[in-house]
Protein backbone atom coordinates (compact mmCIF):
# COMPACT_ATOMS: atom_id res chain seq x y z
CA UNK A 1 147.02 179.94 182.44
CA UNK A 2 149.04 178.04 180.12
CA UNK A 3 148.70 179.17 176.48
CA UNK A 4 148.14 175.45 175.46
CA UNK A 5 145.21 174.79 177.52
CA UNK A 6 143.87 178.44 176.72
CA UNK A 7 143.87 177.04 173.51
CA UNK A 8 142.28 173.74 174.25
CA UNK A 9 139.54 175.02 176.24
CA UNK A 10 138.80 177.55 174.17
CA UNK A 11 138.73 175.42 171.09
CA UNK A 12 136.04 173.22 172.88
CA UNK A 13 133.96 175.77 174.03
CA UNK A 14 134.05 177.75 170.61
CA UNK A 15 133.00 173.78 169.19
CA UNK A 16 130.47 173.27 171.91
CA UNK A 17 128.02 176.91 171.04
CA UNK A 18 127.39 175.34 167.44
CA UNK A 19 127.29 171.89 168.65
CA UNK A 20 124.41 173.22 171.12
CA UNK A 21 123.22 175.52 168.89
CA UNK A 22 123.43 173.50 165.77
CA UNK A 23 121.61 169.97 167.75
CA UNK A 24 119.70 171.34 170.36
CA UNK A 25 118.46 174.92 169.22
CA UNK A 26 117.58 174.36 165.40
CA UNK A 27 117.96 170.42 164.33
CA UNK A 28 115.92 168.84 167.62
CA UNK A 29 114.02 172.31 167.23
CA UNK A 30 114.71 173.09 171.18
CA UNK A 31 114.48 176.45 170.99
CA UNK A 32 111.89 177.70 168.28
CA UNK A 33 112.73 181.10 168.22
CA UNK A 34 115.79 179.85 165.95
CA UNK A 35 113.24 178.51 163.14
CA UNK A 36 111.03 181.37 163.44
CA UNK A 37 114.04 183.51 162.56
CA UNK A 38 114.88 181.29 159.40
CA UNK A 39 111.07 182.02 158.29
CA UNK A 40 111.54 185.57 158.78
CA UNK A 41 114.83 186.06 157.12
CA UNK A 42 114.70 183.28 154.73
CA UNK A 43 111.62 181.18 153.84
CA UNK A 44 108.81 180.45 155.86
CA UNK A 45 107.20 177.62 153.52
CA UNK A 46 110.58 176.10 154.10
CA UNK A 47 112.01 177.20 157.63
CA UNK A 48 111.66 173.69 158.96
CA UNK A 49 113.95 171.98 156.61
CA UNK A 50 116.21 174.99 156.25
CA UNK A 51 116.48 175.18 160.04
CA UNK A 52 117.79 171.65 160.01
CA UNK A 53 120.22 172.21 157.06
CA UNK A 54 121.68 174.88 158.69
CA UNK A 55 121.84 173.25 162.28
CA UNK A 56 123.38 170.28 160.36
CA UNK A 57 126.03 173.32 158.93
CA UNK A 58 126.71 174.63 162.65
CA UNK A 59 127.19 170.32 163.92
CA UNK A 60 129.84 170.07 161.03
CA UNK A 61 131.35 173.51 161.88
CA UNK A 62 132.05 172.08 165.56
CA UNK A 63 133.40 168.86 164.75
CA UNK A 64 135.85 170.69 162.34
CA UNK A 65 137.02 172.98 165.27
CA UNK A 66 137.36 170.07 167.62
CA UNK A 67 139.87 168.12 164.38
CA UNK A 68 141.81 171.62 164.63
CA UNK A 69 142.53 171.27 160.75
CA UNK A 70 142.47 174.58 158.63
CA UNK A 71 141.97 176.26 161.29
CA UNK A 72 142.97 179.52 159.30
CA UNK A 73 139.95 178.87 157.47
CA UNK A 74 137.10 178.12 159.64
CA UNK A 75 138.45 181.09 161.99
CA UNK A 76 137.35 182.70 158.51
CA UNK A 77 134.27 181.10 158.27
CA UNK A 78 133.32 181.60 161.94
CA UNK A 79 134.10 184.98 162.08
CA UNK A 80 131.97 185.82 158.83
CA UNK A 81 128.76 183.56 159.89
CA UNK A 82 128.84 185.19 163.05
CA UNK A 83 129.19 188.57 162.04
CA UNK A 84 126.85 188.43 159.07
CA UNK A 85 124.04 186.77 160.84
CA UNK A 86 124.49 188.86 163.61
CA UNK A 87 124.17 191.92 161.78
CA UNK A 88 121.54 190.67 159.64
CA UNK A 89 119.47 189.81 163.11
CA UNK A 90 119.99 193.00 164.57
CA UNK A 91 118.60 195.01 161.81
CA UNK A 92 116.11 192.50 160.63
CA UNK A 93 114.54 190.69 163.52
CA UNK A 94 115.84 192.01 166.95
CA UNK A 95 112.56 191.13 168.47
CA UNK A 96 112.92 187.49 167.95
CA UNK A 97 116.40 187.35 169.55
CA UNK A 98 117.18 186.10 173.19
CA UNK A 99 118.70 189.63 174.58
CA UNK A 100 117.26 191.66 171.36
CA UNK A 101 119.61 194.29 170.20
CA UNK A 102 122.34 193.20 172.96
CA UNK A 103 122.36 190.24 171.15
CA UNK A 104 125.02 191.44 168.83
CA UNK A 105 127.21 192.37 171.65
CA UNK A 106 127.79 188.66 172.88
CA UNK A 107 128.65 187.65 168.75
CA UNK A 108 131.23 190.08 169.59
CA UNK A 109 132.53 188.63 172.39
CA UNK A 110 132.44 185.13 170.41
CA UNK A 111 134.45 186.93 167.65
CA UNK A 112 137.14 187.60 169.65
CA UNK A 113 137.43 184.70 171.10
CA UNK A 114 137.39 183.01 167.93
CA UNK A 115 140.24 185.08 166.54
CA UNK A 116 142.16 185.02 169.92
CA UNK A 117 141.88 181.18 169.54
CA UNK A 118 143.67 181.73 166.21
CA UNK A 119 146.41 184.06 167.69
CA UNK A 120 147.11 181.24 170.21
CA UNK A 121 147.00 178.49 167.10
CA UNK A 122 149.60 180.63 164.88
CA UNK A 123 151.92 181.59 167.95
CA UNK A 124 153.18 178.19 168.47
C-alpha cells in the first residue's frame, strides 16, 4: 500500500475511535459503562457533566487529527491520554471495561498506530 494512503486511512480511522467514542459512547451517553467509569475514577455527583466534557475533549481531538495540523503534538497528546487512562483503567476499574484487563492490550495497538501515523507524517 502506498505510504500516502496508509497515512490517510489511518489518520481517519485514528479520528473516527474518538469521534465514536467521544459522540456516541460518553456525550449521547450510548454506552454507559463510559460514565460509570468517570464516577468511579473521578466524581460520581458529577460524572454526567464530566462525561460530556470529556466526550466534547475526544470530538475536538478528532477533528484536529482529521485538519492534520501539529500533528507532532496531538501524536503527544494521544499517546499520553491513551496510555494514562488505560493504565489508570486497568488498575482501577478493570471490571467496568469492555474486554477487562485485555482492554489495555488494544490501547496498545492504538498507540502504535498513532505513532506509526507520525512516522509516516515526518517521512515525507
Amino acid at each position: 500500500m502506498n505510504a500516502g494512503i496508509a497515512k490517510i486511512i489511518l489518520r481517519y480511522l485514528m479520528a473516527l475511535v474518538w469521534l465514536l467514542n467521544g459522540l456516541f459512547c460518553k456525550v449521547l451517553n450510548l454506552v454507559p459503562r463510559h460514565q460509570a467509569i468517570v464516577g468511579e475514577l473521578l466524581n460520581a455527583e458529577w460524572s454526567r457533566e464530566l462525561t460530556i466534557l470529556i466526550g466534547l475533549g475526544e470530538i475536538f481531538i478528532a477533528f484536529w487529527i482529521v485538519s492534520n495540523l501539529k500533528v507532532k503534538l496531538h501524536t503527544i497528546l494521544q499517546v499520553f491520554l491513551v496510555g494514562v487512562m488505560n493504565v489508570l483503567e486497568f488498575l482501577l476499574v478493570p471490571e467496568l471495561l469492555l474486554w477487562g484487563k485485555l482492554n489495555i492490550a488494544f490501547a496498545g495497538i492504538f498507540i502504535l498506530l498513532v505513532i506509526y501515523h507520525f512516522y509516516l507524517n515526518s517521512h515525507e
